[in-house]
N, C-alpha and C. Protein backbone atom coordinates (compact mmCIF):
# COMPACT_ATOMS: atom_id res chain seq x y z
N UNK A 1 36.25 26.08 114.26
CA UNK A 1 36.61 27.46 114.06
C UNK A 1 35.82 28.10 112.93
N UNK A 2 35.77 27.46 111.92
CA UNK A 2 35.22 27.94 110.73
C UNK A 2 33.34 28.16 111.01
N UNK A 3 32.73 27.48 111.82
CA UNK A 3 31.15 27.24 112.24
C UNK A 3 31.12 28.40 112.94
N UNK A 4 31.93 29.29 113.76
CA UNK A 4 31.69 30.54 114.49
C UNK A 4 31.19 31.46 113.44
N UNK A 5 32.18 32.08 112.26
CA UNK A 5 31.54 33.44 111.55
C UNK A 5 30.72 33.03 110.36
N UNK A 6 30.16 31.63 110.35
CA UNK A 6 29.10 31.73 109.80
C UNK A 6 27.61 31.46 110.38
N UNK A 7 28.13 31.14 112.02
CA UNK A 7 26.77 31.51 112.41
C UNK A 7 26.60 32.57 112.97
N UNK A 8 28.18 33.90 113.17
CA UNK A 8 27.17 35.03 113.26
C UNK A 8 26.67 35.80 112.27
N UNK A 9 27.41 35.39 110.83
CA UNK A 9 26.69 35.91 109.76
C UNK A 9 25.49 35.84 109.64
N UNK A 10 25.13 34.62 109.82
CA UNK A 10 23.05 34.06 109.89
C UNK A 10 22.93 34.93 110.70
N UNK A 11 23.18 34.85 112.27
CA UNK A 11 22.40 35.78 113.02
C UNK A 11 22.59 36.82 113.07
N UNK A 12 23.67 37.78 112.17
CA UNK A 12 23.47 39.58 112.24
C UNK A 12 22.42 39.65 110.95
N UNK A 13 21.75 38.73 110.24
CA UNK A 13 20.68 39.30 109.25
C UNK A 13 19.89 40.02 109.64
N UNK A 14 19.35 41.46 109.25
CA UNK A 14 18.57 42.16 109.76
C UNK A 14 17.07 41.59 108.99
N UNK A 15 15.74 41.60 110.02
CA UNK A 15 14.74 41.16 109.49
C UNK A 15 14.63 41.98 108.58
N UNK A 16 14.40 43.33 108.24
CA UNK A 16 14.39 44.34 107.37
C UNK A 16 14.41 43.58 106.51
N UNK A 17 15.81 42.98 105.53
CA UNK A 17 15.88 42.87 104.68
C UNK A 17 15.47 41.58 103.65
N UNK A 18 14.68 40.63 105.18
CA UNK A 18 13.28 39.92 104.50
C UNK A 18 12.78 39.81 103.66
N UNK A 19 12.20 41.68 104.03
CA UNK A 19 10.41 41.50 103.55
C UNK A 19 11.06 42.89 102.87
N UNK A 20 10.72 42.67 101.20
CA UNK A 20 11.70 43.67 100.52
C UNK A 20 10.08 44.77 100.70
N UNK A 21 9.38 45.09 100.61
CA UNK A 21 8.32 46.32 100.73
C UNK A 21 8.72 46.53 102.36
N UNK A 22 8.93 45.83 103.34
CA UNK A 22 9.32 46.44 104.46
C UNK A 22 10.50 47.45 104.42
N UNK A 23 11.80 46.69 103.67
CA UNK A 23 12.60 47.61 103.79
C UNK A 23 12.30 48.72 102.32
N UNK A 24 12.13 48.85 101.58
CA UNK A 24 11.28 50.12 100.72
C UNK A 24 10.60 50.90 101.65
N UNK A 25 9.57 50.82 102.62
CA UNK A 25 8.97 51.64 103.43
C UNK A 25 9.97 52.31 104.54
N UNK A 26 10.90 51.44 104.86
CA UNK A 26 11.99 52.16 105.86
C UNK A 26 12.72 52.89 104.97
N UNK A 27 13.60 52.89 103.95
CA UNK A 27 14.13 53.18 103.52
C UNK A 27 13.57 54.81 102.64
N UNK A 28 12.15 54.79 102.41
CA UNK A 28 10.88 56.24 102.10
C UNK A 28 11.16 56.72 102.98
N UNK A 29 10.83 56.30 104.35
CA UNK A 29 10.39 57.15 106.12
C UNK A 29 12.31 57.50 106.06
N UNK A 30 13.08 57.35 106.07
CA UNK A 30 14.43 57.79 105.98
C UNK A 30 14.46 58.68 105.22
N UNK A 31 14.41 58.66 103.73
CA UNK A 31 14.48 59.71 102.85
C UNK A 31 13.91 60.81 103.20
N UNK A 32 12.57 60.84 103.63
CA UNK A 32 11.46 62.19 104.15
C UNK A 32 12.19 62.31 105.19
N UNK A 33 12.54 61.98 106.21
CA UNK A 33 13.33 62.63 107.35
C UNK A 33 14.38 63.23 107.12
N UNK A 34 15.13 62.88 106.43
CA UNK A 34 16.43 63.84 105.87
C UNK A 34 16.13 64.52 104.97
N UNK A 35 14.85 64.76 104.20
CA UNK A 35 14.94 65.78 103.25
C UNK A 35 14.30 66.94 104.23
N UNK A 36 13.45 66.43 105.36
CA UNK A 36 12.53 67.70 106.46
C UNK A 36 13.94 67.98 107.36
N UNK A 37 14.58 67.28 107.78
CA UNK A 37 15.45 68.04 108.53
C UNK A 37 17.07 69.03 107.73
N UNK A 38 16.61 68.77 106.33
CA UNK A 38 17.91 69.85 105.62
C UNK A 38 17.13 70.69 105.18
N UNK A 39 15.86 70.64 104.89
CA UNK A 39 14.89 72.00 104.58
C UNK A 39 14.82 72.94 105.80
N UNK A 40 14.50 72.03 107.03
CA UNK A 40 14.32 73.31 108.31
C UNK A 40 15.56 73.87 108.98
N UNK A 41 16.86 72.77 108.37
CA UNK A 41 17.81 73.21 109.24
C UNK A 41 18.56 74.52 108.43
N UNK A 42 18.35 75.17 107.59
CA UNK A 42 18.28 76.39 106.85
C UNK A 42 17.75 77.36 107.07
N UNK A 43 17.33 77.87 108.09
CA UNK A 43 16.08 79.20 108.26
C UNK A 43 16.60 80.11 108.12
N UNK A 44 17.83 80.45 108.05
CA UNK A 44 18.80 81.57 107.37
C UNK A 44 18.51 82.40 106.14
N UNK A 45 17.88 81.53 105.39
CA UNK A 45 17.61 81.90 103.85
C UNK A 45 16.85 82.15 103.36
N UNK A 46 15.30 81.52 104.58
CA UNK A 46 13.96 81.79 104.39
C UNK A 46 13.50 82.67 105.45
N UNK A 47 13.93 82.89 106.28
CA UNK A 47 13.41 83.84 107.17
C UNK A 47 13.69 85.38 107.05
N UNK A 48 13.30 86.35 107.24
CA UNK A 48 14.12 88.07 107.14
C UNK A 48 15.12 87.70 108.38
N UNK A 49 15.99 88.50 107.98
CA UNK A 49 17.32 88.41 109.25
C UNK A 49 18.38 89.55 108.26
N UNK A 50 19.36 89.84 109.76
CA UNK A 50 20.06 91.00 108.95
C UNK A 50 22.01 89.79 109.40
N UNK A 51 22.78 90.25 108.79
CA UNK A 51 24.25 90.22 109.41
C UNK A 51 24.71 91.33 109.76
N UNK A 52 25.33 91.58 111.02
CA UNK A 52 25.69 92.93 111.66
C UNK A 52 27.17 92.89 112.28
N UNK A 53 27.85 93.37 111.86
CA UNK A 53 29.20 93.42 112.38
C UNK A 53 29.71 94.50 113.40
N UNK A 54 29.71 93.72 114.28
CA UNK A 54 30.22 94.56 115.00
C UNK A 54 32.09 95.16 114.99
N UNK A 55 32.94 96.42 115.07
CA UNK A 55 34.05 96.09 115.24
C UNK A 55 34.69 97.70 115.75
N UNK A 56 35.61 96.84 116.75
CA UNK A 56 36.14 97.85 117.50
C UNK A 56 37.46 98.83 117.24
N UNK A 57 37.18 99.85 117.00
CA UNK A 57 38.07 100.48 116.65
C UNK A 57 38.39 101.81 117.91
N UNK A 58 37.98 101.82 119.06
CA UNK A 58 38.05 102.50 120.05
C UNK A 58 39.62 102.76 120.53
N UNK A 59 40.46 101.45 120.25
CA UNK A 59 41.85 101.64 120.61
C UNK A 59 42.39 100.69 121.89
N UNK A 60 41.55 99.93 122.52
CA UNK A 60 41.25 99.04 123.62
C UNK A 60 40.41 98.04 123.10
N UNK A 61 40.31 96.91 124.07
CA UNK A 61 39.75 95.63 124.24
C UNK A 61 38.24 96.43 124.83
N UNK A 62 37.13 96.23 124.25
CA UNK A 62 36.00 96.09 124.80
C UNK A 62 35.46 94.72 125.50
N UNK A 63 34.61 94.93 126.77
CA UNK A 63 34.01 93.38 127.38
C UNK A 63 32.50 93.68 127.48
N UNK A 64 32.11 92.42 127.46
CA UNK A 64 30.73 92.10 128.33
C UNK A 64 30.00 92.99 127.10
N UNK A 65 29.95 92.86 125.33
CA UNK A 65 29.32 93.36 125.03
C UNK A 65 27.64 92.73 124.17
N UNK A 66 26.82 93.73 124.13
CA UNK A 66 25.64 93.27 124.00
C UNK A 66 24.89 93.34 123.54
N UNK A 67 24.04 93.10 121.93
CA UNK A 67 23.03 94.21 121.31
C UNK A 67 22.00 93.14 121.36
N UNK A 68 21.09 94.62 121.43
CA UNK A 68 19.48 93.99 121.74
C UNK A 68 18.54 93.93 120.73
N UNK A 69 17.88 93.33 120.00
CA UNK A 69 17.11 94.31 119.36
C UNK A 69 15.76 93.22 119.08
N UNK A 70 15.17 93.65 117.90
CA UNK A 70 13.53 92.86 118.14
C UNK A 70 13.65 91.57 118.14
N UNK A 71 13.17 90.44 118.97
CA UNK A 71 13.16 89.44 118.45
C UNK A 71 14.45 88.37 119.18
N UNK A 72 15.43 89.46 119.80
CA UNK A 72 16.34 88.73 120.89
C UNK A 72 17.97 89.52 121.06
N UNK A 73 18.62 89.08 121.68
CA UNK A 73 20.11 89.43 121.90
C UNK A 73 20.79 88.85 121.47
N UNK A 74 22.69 88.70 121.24
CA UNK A 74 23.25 88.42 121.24
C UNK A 74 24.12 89.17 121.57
N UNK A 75 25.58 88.30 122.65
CA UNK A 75 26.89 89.47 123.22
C UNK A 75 27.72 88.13 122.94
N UNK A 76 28.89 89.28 123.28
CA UNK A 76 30.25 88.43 123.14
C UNK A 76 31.08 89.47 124.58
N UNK A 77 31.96 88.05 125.07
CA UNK A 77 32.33 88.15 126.59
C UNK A 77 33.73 89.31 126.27
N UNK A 78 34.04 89.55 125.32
CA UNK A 78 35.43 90.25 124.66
C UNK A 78 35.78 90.13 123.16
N UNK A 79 35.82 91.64 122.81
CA UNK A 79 35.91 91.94 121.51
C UNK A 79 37.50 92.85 121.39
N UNK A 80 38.73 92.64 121.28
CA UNK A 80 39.23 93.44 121.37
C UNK A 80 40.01 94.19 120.55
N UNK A 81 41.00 95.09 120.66
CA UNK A 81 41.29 95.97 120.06
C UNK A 81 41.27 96.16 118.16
N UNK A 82 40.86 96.58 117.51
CA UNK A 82 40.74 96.37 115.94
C UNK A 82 40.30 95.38 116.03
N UNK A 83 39.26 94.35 116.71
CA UNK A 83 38.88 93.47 116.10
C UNK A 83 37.07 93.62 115.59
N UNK A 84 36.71 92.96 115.17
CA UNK A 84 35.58 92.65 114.91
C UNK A 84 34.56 91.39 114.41
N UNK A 85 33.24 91.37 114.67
CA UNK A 85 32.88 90.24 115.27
C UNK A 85 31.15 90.14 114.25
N UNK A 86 30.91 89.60 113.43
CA UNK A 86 29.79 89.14 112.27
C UNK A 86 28.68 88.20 112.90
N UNK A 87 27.43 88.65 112.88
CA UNK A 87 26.40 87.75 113.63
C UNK A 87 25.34 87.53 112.94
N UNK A 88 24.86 86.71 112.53
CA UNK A 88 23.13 87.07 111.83
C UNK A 88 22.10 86.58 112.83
N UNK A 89 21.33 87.73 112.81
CA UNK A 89 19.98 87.90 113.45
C UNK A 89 18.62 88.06 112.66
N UNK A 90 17.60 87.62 113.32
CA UNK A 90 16.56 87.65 112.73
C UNK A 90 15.73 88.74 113.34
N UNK A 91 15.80 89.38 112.54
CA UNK A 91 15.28 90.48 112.62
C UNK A 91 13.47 91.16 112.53
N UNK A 92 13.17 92.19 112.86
CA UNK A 92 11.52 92.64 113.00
C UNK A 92 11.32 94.02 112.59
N UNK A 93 10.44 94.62 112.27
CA UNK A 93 10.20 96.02 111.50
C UNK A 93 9.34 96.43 113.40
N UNK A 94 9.95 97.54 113.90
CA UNK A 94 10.83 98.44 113.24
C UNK A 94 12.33 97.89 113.80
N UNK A 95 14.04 98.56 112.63
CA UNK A 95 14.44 98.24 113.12
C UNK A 95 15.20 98.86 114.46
N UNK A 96 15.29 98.69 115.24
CA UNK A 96 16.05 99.38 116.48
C UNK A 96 16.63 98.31 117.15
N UNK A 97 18.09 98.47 117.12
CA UNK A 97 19.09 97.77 118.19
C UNK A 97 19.88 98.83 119.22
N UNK A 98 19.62 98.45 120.10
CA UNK A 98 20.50 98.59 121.31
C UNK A 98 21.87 97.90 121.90
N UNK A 99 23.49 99.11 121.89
CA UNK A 99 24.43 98.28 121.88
C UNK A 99 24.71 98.82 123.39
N UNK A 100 25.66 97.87 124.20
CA UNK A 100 26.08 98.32 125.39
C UNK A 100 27.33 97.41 125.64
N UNK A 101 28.01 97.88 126.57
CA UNK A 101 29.60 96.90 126.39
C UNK A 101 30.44 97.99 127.64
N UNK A 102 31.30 97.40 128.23
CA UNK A 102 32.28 97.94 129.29
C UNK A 102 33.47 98.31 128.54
N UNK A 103 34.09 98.91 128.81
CA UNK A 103 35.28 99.43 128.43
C UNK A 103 36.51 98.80 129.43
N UNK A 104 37.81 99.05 128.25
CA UNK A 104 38.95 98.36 129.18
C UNK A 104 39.14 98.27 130.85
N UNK A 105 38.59 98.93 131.44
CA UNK A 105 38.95 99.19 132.72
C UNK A 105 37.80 98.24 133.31
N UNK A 106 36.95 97.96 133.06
CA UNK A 106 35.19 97.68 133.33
C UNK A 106 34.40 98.75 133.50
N UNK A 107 34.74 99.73 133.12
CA UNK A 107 33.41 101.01 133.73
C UNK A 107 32.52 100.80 132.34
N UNK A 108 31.06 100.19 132.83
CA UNK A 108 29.75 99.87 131.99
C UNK A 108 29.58 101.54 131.45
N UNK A 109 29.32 101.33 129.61
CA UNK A 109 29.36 102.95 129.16
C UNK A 109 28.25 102.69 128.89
N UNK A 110 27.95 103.94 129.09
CA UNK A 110 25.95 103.69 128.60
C UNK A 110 25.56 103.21 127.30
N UNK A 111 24.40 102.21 127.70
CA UNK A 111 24.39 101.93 126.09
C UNK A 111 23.59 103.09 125.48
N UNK A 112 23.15 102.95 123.83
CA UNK A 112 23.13 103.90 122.70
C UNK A 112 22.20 102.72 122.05
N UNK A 113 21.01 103.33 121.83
CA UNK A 113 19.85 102.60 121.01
C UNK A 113 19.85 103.28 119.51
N UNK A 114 20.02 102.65 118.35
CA UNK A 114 19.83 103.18 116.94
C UNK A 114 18.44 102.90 116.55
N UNK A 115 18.45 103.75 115.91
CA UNK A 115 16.85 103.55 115.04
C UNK A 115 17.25 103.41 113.42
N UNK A 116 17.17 102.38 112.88
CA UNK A 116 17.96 102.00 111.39
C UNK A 116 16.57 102.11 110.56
N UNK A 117 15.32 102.90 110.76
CA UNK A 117 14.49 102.84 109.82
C UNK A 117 12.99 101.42 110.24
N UNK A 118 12.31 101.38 109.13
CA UNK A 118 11.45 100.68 109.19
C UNK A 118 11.75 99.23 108.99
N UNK A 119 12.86 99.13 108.43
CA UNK A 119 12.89 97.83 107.98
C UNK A 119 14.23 97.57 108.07
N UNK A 120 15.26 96.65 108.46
CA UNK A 120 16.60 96.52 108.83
C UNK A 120 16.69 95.48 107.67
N UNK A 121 18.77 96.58 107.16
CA UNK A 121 18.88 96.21 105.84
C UNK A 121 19.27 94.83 105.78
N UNK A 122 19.88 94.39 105.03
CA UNK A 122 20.38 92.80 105.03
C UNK A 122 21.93 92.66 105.59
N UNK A 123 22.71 93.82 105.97
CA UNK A 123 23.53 93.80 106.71
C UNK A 123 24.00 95.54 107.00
N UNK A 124 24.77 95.05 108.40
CA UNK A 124 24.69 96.37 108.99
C UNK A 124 25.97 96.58 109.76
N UNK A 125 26.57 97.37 109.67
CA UNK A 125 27.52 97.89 110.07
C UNK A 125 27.72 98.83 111.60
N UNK A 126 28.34 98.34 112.83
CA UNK A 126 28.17 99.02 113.96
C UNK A 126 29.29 99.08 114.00
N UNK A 127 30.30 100.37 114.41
CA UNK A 127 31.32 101.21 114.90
C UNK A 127 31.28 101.40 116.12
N UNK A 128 32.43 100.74 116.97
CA UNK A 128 32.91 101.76 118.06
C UNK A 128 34.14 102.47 118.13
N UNK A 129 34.03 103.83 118.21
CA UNK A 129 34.79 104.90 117.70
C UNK A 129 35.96 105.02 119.13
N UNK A 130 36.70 105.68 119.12
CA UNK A 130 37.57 105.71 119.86
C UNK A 130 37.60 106.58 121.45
N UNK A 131 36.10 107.80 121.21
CA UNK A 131 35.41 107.97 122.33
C UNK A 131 33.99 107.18 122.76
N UNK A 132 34.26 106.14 122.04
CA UNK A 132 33.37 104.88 122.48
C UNK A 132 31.88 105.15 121.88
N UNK A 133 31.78 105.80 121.06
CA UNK A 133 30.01 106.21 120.06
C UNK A 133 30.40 104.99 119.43
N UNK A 134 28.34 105.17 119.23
CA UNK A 134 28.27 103.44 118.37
C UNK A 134 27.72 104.28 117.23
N UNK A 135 28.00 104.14 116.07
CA UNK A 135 27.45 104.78 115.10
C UNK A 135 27.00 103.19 114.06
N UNK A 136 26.19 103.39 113.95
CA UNK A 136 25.46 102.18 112.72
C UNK A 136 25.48 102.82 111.10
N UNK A 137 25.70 101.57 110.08
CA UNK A 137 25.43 102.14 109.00
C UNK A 137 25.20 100.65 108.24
N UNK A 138 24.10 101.27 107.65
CA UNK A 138 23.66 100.09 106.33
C UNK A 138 24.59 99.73 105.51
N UNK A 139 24.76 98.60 105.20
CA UNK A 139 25.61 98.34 103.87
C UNK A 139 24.48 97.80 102.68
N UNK A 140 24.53 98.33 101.74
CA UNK A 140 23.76 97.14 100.70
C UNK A 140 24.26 96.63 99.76
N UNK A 141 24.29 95.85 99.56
CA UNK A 141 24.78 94.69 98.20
C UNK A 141 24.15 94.30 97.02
């Protein structure tokens, strides 16, 4: 009984820990991989990008809504009544987003393209009003 867990002790030895410059070189190639993948997994902080909140104050559940703007989209399947909804995007000069979204019933309301200037601020504020206008406004901090 006792000859079983000490011969799988011998045999779970990893060669690694042999050849001590072998495991030093694994143990470098580990370190650089986790320091490159917590540097890139951050692009939030190094890239331009705005946060944009969207929030509904129309008086109803909005669906199927959608803003467009340089560089890509993002929607959400239902936003509803007083609620509101925070996204960060990476953003492009010039800025212009395009919002569009259905109303309680489903009737698609036309969307409404903003023009926020040359350069989109670091966060941004989108309103839907209660006859359904999207009005945008900069916040700065």
């Amino acid at each position: 009984m006792r000859i079983i867990p000490v011969l799988l002790i011998c045999s779970c030895e990893a060669p690694i820990l042999k050849d001590r410059n072998s495991f030093r070189r694994s143990a470098l190639l580990l370190l650089v991989i986790a320091v490159a993948l917590i540097t890139t997994a951050c692009p939030k902080k190094n890239d331009p990008g705005t946060y944009v909140t969207v929030s509904n104050n129309s008086g109803a559940p909005l669906r199927n809504l959608e803003l467009t703007f340089k560089g890509g989209s993002f929607g959400r399947s239902l936003l509803g009544k007083d609620e509101s909804h925070r996204h960060w995007i990476q953003t492009g000069a010039p800025c212009h987003v395009f919002m569009s979204f259905e109303d309680s019933t489903g009737r698609q309301v036309p969307g409404k393209e903003l023009d926020l200037g040359e350069k989109c601020p670091p966060e941004l504020a989108l309103d839907i009003d209660a006859q359904q206008n999207v009005t945008g406004r900069a916040i700065q901090r």
